[in-house]
Structure formats: structure tokens, C-alpha cells
Protein backbone atom coordinates (compact mmCIF):
# COMPACT_ATOMS: atom_id res chain seq x y z
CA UNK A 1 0.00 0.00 0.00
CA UNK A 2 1.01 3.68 -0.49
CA UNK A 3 -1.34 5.55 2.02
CA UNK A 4 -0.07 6.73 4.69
CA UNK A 5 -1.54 6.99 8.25
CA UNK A 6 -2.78 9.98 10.15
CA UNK A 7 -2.45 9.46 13.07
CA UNK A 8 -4.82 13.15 14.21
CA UNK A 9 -8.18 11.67 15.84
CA UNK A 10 -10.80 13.45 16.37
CA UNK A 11 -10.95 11.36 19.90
CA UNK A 12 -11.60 8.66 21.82
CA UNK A 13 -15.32 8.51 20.92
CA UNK A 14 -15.97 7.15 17.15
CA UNK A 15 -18.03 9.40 15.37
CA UNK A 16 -19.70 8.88 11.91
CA UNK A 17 -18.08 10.34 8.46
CA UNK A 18 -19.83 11.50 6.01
CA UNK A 19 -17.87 13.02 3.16
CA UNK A 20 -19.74 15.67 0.81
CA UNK A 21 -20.33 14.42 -2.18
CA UNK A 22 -18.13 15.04 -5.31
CA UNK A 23 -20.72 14.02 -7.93
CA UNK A 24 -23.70 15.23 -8.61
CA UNK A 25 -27.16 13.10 -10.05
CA UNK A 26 -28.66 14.74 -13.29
CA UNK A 27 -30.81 11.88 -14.16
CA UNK A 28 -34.75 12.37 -13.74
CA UNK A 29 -35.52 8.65 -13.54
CA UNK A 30 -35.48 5.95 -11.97
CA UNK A 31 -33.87 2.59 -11.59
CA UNK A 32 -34.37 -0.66 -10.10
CA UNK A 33 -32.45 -3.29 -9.59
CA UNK A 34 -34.81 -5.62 -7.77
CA UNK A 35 -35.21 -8.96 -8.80
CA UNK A 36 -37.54 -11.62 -7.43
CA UNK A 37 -36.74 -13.24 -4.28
CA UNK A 38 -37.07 -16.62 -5.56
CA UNK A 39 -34.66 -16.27 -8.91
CA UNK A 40 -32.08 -14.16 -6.27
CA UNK A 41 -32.27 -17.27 -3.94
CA UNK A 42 -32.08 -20.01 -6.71
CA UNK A 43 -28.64 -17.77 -8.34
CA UNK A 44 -27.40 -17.66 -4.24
CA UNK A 45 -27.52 -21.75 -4.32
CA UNK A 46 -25.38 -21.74 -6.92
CA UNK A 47 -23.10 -19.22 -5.90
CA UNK A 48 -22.74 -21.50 -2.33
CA UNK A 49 -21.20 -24.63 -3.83
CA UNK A 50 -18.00 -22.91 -4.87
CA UNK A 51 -17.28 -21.25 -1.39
CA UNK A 52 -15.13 -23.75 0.06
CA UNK A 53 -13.09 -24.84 -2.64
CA UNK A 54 -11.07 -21.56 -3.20
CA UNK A 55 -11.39 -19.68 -0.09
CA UNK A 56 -13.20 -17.52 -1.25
CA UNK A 57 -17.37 -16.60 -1.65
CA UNK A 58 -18.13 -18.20 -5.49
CA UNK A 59 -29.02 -11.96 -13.24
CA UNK A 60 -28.01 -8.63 -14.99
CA UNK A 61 -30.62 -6.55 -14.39
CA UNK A 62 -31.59 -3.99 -17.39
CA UNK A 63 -32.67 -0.97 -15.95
CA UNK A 64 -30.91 2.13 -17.26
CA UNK A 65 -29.19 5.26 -14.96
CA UNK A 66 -28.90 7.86 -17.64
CA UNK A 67 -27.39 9.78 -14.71
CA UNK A 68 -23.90 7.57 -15.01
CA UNK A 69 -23.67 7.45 -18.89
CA UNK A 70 -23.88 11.15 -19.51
CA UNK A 71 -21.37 11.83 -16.45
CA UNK A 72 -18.86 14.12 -18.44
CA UNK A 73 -16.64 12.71 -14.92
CA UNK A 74 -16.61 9.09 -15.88
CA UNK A 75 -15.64 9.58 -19.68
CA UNK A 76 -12.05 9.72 -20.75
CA UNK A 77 -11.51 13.20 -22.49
CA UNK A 78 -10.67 11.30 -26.00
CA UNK A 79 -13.85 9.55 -26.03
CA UNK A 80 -17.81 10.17 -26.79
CA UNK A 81 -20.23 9.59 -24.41
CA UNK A 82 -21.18 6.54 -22.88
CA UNK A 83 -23.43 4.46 -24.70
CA UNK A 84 -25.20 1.09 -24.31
CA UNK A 85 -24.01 -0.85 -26.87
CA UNK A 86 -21.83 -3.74 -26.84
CA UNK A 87 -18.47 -2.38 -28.47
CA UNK A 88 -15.94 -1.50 -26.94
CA UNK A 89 -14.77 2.05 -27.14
CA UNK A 90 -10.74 2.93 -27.53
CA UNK A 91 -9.87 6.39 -26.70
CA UNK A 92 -7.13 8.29 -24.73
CA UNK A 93 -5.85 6.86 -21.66
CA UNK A 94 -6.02 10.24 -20.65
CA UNK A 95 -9.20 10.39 -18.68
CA UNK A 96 -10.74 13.41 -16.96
CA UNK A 97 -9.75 12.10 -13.49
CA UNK A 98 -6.12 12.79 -14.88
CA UNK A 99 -6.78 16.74 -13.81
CA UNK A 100 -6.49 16.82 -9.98
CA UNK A 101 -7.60 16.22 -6.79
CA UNK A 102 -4.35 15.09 -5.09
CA UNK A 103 -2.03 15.55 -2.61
CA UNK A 104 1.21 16.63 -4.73
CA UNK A 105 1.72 19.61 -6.16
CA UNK A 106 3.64 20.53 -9.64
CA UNK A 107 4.90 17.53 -10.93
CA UNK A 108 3.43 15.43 -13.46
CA UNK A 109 2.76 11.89 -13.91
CA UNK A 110 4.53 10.22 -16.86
CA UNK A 111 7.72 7.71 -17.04
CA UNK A 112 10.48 9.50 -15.03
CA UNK A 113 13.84 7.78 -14.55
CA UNK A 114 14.91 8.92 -11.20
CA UNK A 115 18.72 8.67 -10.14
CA UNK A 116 19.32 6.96 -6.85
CA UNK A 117 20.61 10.75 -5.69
CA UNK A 118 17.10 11.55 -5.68
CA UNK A 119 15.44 8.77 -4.12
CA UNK A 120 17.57 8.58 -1.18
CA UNK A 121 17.46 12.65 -0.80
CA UNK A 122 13.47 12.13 -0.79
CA UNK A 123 13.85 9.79 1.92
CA UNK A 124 16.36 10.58 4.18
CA UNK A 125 18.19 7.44 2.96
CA UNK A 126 15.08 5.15 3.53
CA UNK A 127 14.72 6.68 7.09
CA UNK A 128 12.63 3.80 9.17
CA UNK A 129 10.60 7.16 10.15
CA UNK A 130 9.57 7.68 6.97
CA UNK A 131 7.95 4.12 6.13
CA UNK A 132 4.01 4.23 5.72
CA UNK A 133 3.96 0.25 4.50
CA UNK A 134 5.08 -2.85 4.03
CA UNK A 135 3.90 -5.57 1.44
CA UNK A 136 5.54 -8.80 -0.44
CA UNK A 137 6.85 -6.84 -3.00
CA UNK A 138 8.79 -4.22 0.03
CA UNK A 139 8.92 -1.34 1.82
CA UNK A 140 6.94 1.84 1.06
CA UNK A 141 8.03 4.84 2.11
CA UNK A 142 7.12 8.45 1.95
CA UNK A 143 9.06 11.16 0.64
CA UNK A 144 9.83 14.80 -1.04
CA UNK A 145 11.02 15.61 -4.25
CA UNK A 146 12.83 18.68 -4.67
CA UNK A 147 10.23 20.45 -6.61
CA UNK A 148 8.41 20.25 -3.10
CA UNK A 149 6.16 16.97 -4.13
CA UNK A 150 5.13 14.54 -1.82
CA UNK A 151 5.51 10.93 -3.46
CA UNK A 152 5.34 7.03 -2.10
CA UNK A 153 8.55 5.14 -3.01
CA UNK A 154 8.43 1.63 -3.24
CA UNK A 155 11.37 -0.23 -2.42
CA UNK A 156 11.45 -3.68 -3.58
CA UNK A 157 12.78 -6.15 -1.02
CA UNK A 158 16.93 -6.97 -1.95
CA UNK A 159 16.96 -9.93 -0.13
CA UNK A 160 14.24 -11.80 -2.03
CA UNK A 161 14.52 -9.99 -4.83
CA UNK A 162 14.39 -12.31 -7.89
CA UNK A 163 12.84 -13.43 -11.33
CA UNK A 164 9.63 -13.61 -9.84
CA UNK A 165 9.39 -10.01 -8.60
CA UNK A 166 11.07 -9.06 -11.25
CA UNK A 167 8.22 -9.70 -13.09
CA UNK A 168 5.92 -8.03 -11.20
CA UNK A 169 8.06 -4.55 -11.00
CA UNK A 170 8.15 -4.93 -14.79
CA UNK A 171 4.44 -5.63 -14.82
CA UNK A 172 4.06 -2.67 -12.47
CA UNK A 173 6.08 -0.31 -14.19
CA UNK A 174 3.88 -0.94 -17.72
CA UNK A 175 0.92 -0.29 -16.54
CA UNK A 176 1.35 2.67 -14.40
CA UNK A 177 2.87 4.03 -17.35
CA UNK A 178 0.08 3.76 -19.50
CA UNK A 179 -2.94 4.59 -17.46
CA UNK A 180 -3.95 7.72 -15.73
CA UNK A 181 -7.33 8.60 -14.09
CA UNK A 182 -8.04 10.83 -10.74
CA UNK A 183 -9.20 7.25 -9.11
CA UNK A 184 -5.94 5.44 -9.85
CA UNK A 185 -2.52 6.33 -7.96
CA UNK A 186 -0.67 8.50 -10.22
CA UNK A 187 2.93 7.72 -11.64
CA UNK A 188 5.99 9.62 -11.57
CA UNK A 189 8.27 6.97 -12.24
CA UNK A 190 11.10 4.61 -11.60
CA UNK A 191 14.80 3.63 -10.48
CA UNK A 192 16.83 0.38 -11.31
CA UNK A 193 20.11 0.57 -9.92
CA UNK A 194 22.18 -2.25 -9.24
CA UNK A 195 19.68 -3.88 -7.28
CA UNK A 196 17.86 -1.29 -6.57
CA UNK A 197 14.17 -1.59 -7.99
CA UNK A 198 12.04 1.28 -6.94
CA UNK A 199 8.58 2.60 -8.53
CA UNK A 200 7.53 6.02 -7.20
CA UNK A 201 3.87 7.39 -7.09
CA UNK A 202 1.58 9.78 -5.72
CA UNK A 203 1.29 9.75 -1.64
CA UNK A 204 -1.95 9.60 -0.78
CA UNK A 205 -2.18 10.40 2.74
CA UNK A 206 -5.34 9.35 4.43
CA UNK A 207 -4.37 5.50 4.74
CA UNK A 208 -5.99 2.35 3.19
CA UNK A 209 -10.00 1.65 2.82
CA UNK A 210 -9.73 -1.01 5.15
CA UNK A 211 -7.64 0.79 7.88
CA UNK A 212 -10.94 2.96 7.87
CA UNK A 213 -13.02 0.06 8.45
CA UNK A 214 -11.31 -1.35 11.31
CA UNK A 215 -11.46 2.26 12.12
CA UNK A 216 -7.86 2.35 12.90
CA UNK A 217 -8.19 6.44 12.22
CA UNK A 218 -10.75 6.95 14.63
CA UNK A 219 -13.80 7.97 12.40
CA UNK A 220 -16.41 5.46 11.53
CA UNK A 221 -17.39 5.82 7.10
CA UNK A 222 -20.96 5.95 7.16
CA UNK A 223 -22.68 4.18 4.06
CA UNK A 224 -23.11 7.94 2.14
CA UNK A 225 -19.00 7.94 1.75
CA UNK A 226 -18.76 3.89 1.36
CA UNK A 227 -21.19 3.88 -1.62
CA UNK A 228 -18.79 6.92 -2.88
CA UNK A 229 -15.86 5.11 -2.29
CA UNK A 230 -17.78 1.83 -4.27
CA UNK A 231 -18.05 4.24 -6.63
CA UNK A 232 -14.81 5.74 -7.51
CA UNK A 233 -13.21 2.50 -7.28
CA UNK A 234 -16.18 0.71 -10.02
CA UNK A 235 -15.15 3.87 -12.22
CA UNK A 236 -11.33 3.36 -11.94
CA UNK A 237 -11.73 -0.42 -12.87
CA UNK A 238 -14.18 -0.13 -15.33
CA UNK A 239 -11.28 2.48 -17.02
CA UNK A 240 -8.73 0.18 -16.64
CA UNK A 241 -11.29 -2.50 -18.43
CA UNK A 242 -12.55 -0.49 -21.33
CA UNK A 243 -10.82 2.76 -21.82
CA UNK A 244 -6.71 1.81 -22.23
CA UNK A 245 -5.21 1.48 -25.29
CA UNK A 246 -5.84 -2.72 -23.92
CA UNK A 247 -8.10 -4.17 -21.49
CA UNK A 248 -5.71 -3.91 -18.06
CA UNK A 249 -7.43 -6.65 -15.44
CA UNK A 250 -5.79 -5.53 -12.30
CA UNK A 251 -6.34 -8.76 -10.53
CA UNK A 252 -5.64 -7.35 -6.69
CA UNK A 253 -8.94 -5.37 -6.26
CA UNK A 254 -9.12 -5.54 -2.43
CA UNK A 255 -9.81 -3.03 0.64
CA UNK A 256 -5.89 -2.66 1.76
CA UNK A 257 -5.14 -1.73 -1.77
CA UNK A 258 -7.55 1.28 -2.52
CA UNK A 259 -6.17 4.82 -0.96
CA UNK A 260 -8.40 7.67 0.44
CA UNK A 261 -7.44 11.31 -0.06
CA UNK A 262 -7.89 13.57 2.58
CA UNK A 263 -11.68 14.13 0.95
CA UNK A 264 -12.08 10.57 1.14
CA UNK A 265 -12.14 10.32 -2.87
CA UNK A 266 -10.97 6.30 -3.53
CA UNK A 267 -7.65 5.50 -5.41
CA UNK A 268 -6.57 2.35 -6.63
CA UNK A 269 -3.38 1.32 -6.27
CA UNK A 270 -0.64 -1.97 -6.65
CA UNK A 271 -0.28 -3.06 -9.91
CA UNK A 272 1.92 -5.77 -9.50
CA UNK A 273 -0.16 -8.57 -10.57
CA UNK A 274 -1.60 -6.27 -13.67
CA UNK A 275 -2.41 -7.98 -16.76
CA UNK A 276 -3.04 -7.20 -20.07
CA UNK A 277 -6.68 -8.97 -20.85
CA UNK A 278 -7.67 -10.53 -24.52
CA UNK A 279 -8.65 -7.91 -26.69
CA UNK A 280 -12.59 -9.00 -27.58
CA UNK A 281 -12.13 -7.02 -31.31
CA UNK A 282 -9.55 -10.17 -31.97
CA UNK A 283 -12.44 -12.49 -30.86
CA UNK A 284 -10.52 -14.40 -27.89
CA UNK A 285 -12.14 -14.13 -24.75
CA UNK A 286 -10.00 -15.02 -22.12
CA UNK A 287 -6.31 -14.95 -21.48
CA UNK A 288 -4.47 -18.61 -19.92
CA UNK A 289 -2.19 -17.01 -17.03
CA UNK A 290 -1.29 -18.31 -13.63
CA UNK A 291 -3.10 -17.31 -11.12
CA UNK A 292 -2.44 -14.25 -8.95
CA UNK A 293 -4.44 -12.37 -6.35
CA UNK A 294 -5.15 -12.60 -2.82
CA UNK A 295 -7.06 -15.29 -0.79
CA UNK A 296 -10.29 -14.28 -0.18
CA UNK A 297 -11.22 -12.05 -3.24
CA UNK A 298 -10.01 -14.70 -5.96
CA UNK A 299 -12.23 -15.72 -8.69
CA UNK A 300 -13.22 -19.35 -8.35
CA UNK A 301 -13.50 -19.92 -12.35
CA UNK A 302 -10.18 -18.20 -12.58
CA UNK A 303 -8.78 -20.36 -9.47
CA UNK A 304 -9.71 -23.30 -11.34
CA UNK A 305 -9.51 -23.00 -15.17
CA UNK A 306 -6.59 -20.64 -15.23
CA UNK A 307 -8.42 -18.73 -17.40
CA UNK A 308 -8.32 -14.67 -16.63
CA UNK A 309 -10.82 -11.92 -17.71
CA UNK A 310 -12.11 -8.91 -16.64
CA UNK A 311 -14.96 -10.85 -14.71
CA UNK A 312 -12.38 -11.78 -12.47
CA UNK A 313 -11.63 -7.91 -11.01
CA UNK A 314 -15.53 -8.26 -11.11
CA UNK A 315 -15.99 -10.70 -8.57
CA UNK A 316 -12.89 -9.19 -6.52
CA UNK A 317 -15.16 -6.22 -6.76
CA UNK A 318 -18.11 -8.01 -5.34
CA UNK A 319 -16.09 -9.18 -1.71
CA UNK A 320 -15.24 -5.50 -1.75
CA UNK A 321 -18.62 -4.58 -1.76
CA UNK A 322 -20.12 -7.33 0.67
CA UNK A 323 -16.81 -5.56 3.20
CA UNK A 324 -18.39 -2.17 2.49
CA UNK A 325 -21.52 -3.19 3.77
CA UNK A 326 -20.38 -5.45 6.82
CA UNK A 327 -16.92 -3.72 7.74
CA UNK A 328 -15.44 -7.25 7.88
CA UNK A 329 -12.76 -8.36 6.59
CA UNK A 330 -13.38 -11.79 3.47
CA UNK A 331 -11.85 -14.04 6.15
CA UNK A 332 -12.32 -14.21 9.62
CA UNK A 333 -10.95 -16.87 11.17
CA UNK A 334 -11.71 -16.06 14.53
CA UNK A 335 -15.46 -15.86 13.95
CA UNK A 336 -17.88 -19.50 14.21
CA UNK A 337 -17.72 -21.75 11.16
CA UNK A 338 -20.62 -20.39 9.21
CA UNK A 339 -19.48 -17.19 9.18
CA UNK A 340 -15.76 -17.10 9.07
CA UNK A 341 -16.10 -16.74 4.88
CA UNK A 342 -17.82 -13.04 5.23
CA UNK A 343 -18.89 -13.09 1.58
CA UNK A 344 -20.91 -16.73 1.68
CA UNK A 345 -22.25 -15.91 4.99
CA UNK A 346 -23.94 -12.06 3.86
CA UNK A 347 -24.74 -14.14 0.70
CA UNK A 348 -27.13 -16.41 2.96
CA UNK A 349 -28.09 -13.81 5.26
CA UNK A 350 -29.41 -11.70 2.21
CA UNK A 351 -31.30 -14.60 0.52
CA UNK A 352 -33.06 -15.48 3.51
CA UNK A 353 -34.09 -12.31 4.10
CA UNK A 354 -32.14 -10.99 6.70
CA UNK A 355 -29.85 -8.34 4.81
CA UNK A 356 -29.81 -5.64 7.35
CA UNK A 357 -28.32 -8.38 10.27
CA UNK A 358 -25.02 -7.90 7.78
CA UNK A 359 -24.69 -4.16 8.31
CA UNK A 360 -21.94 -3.00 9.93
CA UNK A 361 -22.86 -2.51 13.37
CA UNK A 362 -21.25 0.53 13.93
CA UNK A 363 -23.94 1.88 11.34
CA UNK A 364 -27.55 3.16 11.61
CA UNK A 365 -30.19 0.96 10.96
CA UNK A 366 -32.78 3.75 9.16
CA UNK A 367 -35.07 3.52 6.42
CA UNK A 368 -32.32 4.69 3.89
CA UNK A 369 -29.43 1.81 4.99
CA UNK A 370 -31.55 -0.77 4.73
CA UNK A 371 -32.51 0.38 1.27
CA UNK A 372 -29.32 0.63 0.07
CA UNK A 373 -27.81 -2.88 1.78
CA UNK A 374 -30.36 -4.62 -0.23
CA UNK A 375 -29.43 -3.47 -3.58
CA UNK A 376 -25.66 -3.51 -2.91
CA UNK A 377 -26.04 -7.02 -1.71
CA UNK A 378 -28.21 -7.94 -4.71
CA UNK A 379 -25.84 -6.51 -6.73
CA UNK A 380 -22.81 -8.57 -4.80
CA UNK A 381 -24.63 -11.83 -5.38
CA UNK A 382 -24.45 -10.66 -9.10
CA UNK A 383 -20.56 -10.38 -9.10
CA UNK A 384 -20.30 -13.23 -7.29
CA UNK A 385 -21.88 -15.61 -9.50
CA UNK A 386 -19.67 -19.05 -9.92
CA UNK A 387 -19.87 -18.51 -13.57
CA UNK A 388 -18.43 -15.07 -15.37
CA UNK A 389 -20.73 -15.08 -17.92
CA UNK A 390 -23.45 -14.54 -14.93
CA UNK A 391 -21.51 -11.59 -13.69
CA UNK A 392 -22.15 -8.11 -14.63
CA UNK A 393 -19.43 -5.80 -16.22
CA UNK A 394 -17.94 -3.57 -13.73
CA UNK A 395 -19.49 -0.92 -16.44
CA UNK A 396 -22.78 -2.12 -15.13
CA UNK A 397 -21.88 -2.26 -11.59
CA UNK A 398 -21.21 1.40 -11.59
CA UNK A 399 -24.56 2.06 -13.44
CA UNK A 400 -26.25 -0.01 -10.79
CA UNK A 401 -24.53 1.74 -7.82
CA UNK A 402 -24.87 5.15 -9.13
CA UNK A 403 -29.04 4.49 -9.01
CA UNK A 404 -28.48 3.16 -5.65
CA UNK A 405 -26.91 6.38 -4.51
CA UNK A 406 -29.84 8.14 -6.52
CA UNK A 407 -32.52 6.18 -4.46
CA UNK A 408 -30.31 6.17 -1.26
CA UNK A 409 -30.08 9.84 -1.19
CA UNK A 410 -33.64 10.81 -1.90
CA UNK A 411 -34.70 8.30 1.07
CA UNK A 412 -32.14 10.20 3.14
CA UNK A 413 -33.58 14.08 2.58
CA UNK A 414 -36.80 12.98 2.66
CA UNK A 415 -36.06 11.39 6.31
CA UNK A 416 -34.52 14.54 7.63
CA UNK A 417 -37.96 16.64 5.82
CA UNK A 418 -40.08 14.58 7.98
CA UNK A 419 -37.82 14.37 11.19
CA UNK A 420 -37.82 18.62 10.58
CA UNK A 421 -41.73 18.79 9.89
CA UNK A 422 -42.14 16.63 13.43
CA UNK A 423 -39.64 18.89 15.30
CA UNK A 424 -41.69 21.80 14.24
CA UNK A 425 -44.79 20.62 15.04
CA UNK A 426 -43.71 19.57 18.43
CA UNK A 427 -42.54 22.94 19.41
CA UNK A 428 -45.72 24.39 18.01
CA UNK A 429 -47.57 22.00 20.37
CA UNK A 430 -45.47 23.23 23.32
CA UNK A 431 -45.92 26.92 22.36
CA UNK A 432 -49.57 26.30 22.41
């Protein structure tokens, strides 16, 4: 990871989040995403058997949220608006998320050779004091270019350093080269010397998605900035699926690897097990690879054809979700049997009925939560299906979650109208 912790709290007493809102809703209809119980708990059955076998939890609706397709946020600045057909549209990997909302300040992303001079200036030679991570690739640490920005440097491990992560820095360093969008860590570039591999990217201070969920920062998300974050992060993916010069499957979508900015605005981040997907224009659908990822958030098809698509981020996507909702982590070991894979358990909870026992419980329960848990369950159960051609594209999923927000939000204000209209009337009672 390359967030890095704040360690200000606002005290002792954890106290709901709720970020304002960076997009706005311009659509005057409505969408639903409500399918029968019956079909929802005939797709869950399915969904069970393939649970155990890989770790891991294992249908499109068709409404339409014209408020998503015509975002001029969401489209890449070389490419028309969104539309609903099937092709696949090739423009800039410039997208309009490439203009700023960031922590740094002048420099700009782009393929940068840095000297080892600069690296170690920007760290005070690797001080210990300035490490904000630690993964299997190495040590992450913060530092300051001269130019006065701030920047993560990732220091691959020298001891283990071999074919194997050579790979992956290679792997890294191609596809933050190519790719740049305001919910994706921005690159400034790299160092090999000697044996010295280092990538260097944007520091994004605010820590990791699921540091906030353990509430490790002291302030609780509420489900307003969680279907945000679920938002930013469907965007970023569904860029990296659709709108590169290839199809990029990142294959490690999972809480610990998506960054918050100080304005709580989701980043994706660790490209080390990036892939370059089949291109569908050549007519091959699926590229043979081993598999990479982490347990928990793996695709079962993937897991056990070797077979890799963009459905596979899709399901990754769909654990993330069922965490959003619950706050847990995919595995807890600690927990009773039937519940210790978060993702199968929620799945069960939902299908029976019981979808607002899942919620967090450091959350409400009010009329607008237990709207929105629903529908980003349903949609879960969706990206979770056993088989990927049962899956929604992650396209779709932001569609979908953009009309939850729509419906979530208008369930909200009209709450606080009637919890105003009572306040009032009780005072006028008193008056009287």
C-alpha cells in the first residue's frame, strides 16, 4: 500500500463520516435493480457450492441510470459519451480524473527515470521514520522531491529480490505508465540501480479503505461515503477494463489496496499482478495465465480454469462490496464456522431475508441503509456468481450503484424533511 496513516483523531469517541459528495445526479428517472426473491435465492444456491473450494465466496438486471452514462466525470476526455451498446470504445488513456484532486503539487505523472541521488534525498536514505507500509513486494516509504512533491517510493525487497518479482516490477512499471485517471494512484516513475528496484507514485495520505473500516483512524465511514468510495473505485476499474489502449485486469482489487485522499475520494493502487486482458475485437475471450491475487477475493473460475478476464476484477469487486456493507474483513478466522467466509455468509443472510443483520454494526439501521444494503447485496450476489458469464461488467456495476446512490439519497432528505416537519410541530404543540 502507499497511504499513509494519520495518526490526528478526532478522539476517543468514534463518530460517523460522512464526506460531501463530489458528484452530482442529473438523471430524472429511476432505476431498479430488484429482482424476485425466488430467482435471487435459486442464483445464491449456486453461488454457495463454490465457497469452500477456493477460499473464497463463489441476473443482470436492465434498468438504465442515464445519470452515469452522460457523467462528463466518468468519460475519458478522447472519447464520446457513454453508450449502451456492446463495443468497446478505444480512446485516450487520458481520462478526466487525470486533472487533480491530489495531494502533490507541480509535478506530473509520466515515465520518469529517477537517479538513486534523488530517491535517497526524498527519503532521508530510507529513514525507518519515513515508512508508511510494508507488502511482499517491500517497503513503502514516503518522501519529497525537490520540486516540493510529496511521493510514495516503493522499495522492492533486496533480499528476495528475484525473477519472480522481477516480473511483477516490470508488470508494475507498464501499466502505471500507460494509465492515468483521478481514481488510480498517479505515476511519476522509476529507479533500477544495481539492485535497486524502486517505482515512485503519488502519496496519498489518508491510509488504506480497510484501515478505515477497522477504524484504525478513529472515524467510523458511514454508508453515504462507502457507496462513494464503491463508486470511484467501479469507475477506476471499469477504465482500466474499457478505456486503455488494452483491457488492463488488475487482478488485486481488495480493501488494503484502494487509498483515500484527505476528501475521502478512492484510489486504486498496486499493480503488481496487472495484466493485459484478450482484446474481444480479436475475438478471444480469455487470457491462460497463472493465477495471482489474494485469498479471499479470488475468482473461483479463474482459481480453477486458469483462465483470466475482466470478470475476475468483477468478482474481486463483489467481496469488496459485501466488506463495504459489513466492515469485515473476506476471512475471519476467529469468527464460528458459518461465518468465518464473510462473503458466503452475507450471501445467505441476504437470501433469507435478513440483509440488514449484515450491516456493519457501527452503522444506523434507518429507512435509507436498509434500502441501500439490499441493492448492494443484490448486486454482490451478481458479481459473485460461480460462472463469469453470470456476472455483470464492472461498467454495469457502476450504473447499478450510481441508481443506488440516486434512491439512497432521496430516502435520506426525505427522512430529515419529515424528522424537521415533526420537530416543528412539536414545538408548536409546546408553544400552544
Amino acid at each position: 500500500m502507499y497511504g499513509g496513516r494519520n495518526t490526528s483523531s478526532t478522539g476517543s469517541r468514534s463518530v460517523p463520516y460522512s464526506p460531501a459528495s463530489v458528484y452530482s445526479d442529473t438523471s430524472t428517472s429511476r432505476s431498479s435493480i430488484s429482482s424476485s426473491r425466488s430467482s435471487v435465492a435459486s442464483a445464491a444456491r449456486s453461488v454457495a457450492g463454490v465457497f469452500v473450494s477456493c477460499f473464497t465466496p463463489p441476473v443482470d438486471t436492465r434498468s438504465s441510470t442515464k445519470s452515469f452514462a452522460d457523467s462528463d466525470e466518468f468519460k475519458p476526455a478522447a472519447v464520446d459519451a457513454l453508450r449502451a451498446s456492446s463495443e468497446r470504445k478505444r480512446g485516450s488513456n487520458r481520462g478526466v480524473y487525470a486533472s487533480a484532486n491530489n495531494s502533490t503539487h507541480e509535478r506530473e505523472p509520466g515515465s520518469v527515470k529517477f537517479n538513486i541521488e534523488e530517491i535517497v534525498k526524498a527519503t532521508r536514505n530510507f529513514s525507518p521514520s519515513f515508512k508508511i507500509g510494508q507488502g511482499g513486494f517491500g517497503t513503502v516509504f514516503r518522501g519529497r522531491l525537490e520540486d516540493g512533491t510529496f511521493v510514495a517510493v516503493k522499495r522492492a525487497k533486496k533480499s528476495v529480490y528475484d525473477k519472480h518479482l522481477g516480473v511483477e516490477f516490470q508488470s508494475e512499471i507498464r501499466t502505471l505508465a500507460q494509465v492515468e485517471h483521478l481514481n488510480l494512484v498517479k505515476f511519476y516513475g522509476y529507479l533500477e540501480h544495481g539492485d535497486e528496484r524502486i517505482v515512485v507514485v503519488e502519496y496519498v495520505p489518508n491510509g488504506t479503505l480497510r484501515e478505515h473500516l477497522d477504524c484504525i483512524h478513529g472515524n467510523i465511514l458511514d454508508l453515504a461515503a462507502r457507496l462513494d468510495i464503491a463508486i470511484d473505485v467501479a469507475h477506476a476499474i471499469t477504465y482500466l477494463h474499457m478505456y486503455t489502449d488494452h483491457p488492463i485486469i488488475h487482478r488485486d482489487i481488495k480493501s488494503s489496496n484502494i487509498l483515500l485522499t484527505e476528501n475521502f475520494r478512492a484510489k486504486v493502487a498496486d499493480f503488481g499482478f496487472a495484466r493485459l486482458g484478450a482484446d474481444s475485437d480479436s475475438g478471444v475471450t480469455h487470457v491462460s495465465t497463472q493465477v495471482k491475487g489474494t485469498a479471499g477475493y479470488l475468482d473461483p473460475e479463474y482459481l480453477r480454469t486458469y483462465q483470466l478476464t475482466e470478470k475476475s476484477d468483477v468478482y474481486s469487486f463483489g467481496v469488496l462490496l459485501v466488506e463495504l456493507v459489513t466492515g469485515r474483513r473476506p476471512i475471519e478466522p476467529k469468527r464460528e464456522l458459518k461465518e468465518r467466509i464473510t462473503a458466503k455468509w452475507a450471501m445467505k443472510k441476504f437470501t433469507d431475508g435478513e440483509a440488514i443483520t449484515t450491516l456493519d454494526p457501527r452503522l444506523e439501521c434507518d429507512a435509507a441503509n436498509n434500502l441501500a444494503i439490499e441493492k448492494i447485496l443484490e448486486l454482490a450476489l451478481q458479481c459473485l456468481a460461480p460462472r463469469r458469464q453470470n456476472r455483470p461488467s464492472m461498467r454495469r456495476c457502476a450504473e447499478i450503484l450510481w441508481s443506488i446512490r440516486k434512491d439512497y439519497r432521496e430516502v435520506s432528505a426525505s427522512d430529515v424533511r419529515s424528522l424537521s416537519s415533526h420537530s416543528m410541530r412539536s414545538t408548536s404543540i409546546r408553544e400552544q
